[in-house]
Protein backbone atom coordinates (compact mmCIF):
# COMPACT_ATOMS: atom_id res chain seq x y z
CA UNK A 1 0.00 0.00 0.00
CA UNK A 2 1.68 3.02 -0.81
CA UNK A 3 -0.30 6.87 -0.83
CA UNK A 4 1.85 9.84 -2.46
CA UNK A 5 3.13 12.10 -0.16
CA UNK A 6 4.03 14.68 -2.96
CA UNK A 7 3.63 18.23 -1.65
CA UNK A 8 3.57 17.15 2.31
CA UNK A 9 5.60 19.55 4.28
CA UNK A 10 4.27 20.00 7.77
CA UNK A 11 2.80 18.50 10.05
CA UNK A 12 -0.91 19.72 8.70
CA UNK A 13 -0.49 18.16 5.37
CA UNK A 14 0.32 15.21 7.42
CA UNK A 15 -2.39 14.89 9.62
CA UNK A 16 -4.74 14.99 6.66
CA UNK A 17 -2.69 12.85 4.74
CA UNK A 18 -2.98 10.37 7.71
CA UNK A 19 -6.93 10.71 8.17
CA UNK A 20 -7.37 10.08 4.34
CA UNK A 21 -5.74 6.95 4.78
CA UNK A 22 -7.33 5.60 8.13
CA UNK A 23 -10.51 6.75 6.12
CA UNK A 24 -9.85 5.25 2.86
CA UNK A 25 -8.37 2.06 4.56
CA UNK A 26 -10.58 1.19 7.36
CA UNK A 27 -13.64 3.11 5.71
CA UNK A 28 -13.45 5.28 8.92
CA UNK A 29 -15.81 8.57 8.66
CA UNK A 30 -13.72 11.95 9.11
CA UNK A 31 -16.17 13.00 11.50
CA UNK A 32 -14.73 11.20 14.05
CA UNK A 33 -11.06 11.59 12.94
CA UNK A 34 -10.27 14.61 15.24
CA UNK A 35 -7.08 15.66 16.53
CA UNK A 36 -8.44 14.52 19.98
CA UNK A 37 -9.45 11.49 18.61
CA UNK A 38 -8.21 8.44 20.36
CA UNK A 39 -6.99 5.25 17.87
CA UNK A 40 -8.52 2.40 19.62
CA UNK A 41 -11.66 3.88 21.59
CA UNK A 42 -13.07 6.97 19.28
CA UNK A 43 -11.58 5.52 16.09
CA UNK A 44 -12.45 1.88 16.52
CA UNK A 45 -9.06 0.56 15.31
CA UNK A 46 -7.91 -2.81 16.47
CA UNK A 47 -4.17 -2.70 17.95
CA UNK A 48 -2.85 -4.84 14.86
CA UNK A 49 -4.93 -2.18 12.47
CA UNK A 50 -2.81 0.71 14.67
CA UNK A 51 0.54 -1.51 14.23
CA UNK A 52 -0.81 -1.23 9.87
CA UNK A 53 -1.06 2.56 9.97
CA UNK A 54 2.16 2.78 11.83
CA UNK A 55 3.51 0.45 8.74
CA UNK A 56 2.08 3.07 6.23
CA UNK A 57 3.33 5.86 7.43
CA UNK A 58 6.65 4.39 7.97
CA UNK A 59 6.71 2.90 4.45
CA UNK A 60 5.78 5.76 2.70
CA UNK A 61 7.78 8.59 5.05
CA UNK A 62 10.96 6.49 5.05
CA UNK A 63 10.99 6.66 8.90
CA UNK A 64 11.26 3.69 11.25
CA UNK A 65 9.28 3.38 14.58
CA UNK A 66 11.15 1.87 17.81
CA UNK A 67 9.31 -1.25 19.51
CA UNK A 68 6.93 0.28 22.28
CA UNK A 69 5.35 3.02 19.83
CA UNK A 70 2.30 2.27 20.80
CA UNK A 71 2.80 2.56 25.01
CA UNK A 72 4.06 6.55 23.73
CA UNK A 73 0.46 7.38 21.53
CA UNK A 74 -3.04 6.86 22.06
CA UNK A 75 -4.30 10.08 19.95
CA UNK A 76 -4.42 10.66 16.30
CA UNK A 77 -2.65 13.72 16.59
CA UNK A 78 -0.22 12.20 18.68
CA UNK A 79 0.72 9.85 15.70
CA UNK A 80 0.79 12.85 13.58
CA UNK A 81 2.99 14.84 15.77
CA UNK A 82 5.37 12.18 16.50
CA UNK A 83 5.67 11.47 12.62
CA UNK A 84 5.59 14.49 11.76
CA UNK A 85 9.26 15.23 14.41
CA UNK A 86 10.66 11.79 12.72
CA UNK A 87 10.41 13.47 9.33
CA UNK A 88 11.33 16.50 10.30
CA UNK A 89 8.29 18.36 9.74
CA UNK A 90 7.68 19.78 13.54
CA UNK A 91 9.41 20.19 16.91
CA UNK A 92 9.96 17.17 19.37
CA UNK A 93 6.39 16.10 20.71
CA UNK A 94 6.18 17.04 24.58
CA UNK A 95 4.39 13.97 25.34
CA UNK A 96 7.13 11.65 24.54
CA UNK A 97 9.59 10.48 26.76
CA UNK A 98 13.35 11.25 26.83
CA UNK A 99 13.60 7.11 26.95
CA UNK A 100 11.63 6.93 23.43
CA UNK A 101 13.02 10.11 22.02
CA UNK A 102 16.64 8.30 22.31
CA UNK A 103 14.99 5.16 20.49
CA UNK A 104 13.58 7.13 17.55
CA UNK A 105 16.51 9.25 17.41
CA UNK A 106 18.80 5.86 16.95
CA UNK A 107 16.79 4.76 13.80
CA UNK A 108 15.77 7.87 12.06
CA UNK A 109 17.96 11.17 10.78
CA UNK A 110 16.37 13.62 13.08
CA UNK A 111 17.04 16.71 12.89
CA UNK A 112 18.26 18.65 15.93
């Protein structure tokens, strides 16, 4: 599965480049694919459909996500934000830990 991320340059563009793909993928209505939204609860995705959007974004953004993504996000803009910093679209996320920033900071080229 790969989604063109031509023109995608902050963090906005990928938030709504993420919700058109839990939407197109998991026939998820936008309406409920708020910022606030959580994955599992609000969302209704299953923790292996999570694991599938993590995959995605991974595949197509050429970033890699440490083991224990999951125990750092539970939001939808939490996944955005913390993509977003991988890429190097936005500053580090405030609700990661110094542990996990480390972890993503061993795989990926992030910038300082």
């Amino acid at each position: 599965m790969s989604k063109s991320i031509e023109g995608i340059t902050n963090w906005m563009h990928m938030f709504r480049w993420i919700v058109k793909l839990i939407r197109d993928e998991y026939g998820v209505d936008e309406a409920i694919l708020t910022r606030n939204a959580i994955l599992e609860t609000d969302v209704g995705l299953s923790i292996e459909q999570v694991e599938q959007v993590l995959d995605y974004v991974a595949d197509s953004f050429s970033i890699r996500f440490p083991p224990g993504t999951l125990d750092e996000l539970v939001k939808l803009e939490e996944l955005c934000l913390l993509s977003s910093w991988m890429k190097g679209y936005y500053k580090r996320p405030e609700f990661i830990s110094d542990g996990f920033e480390a972890k993503c900071r061993s795989m990926n080229a992030i910038p300082a």
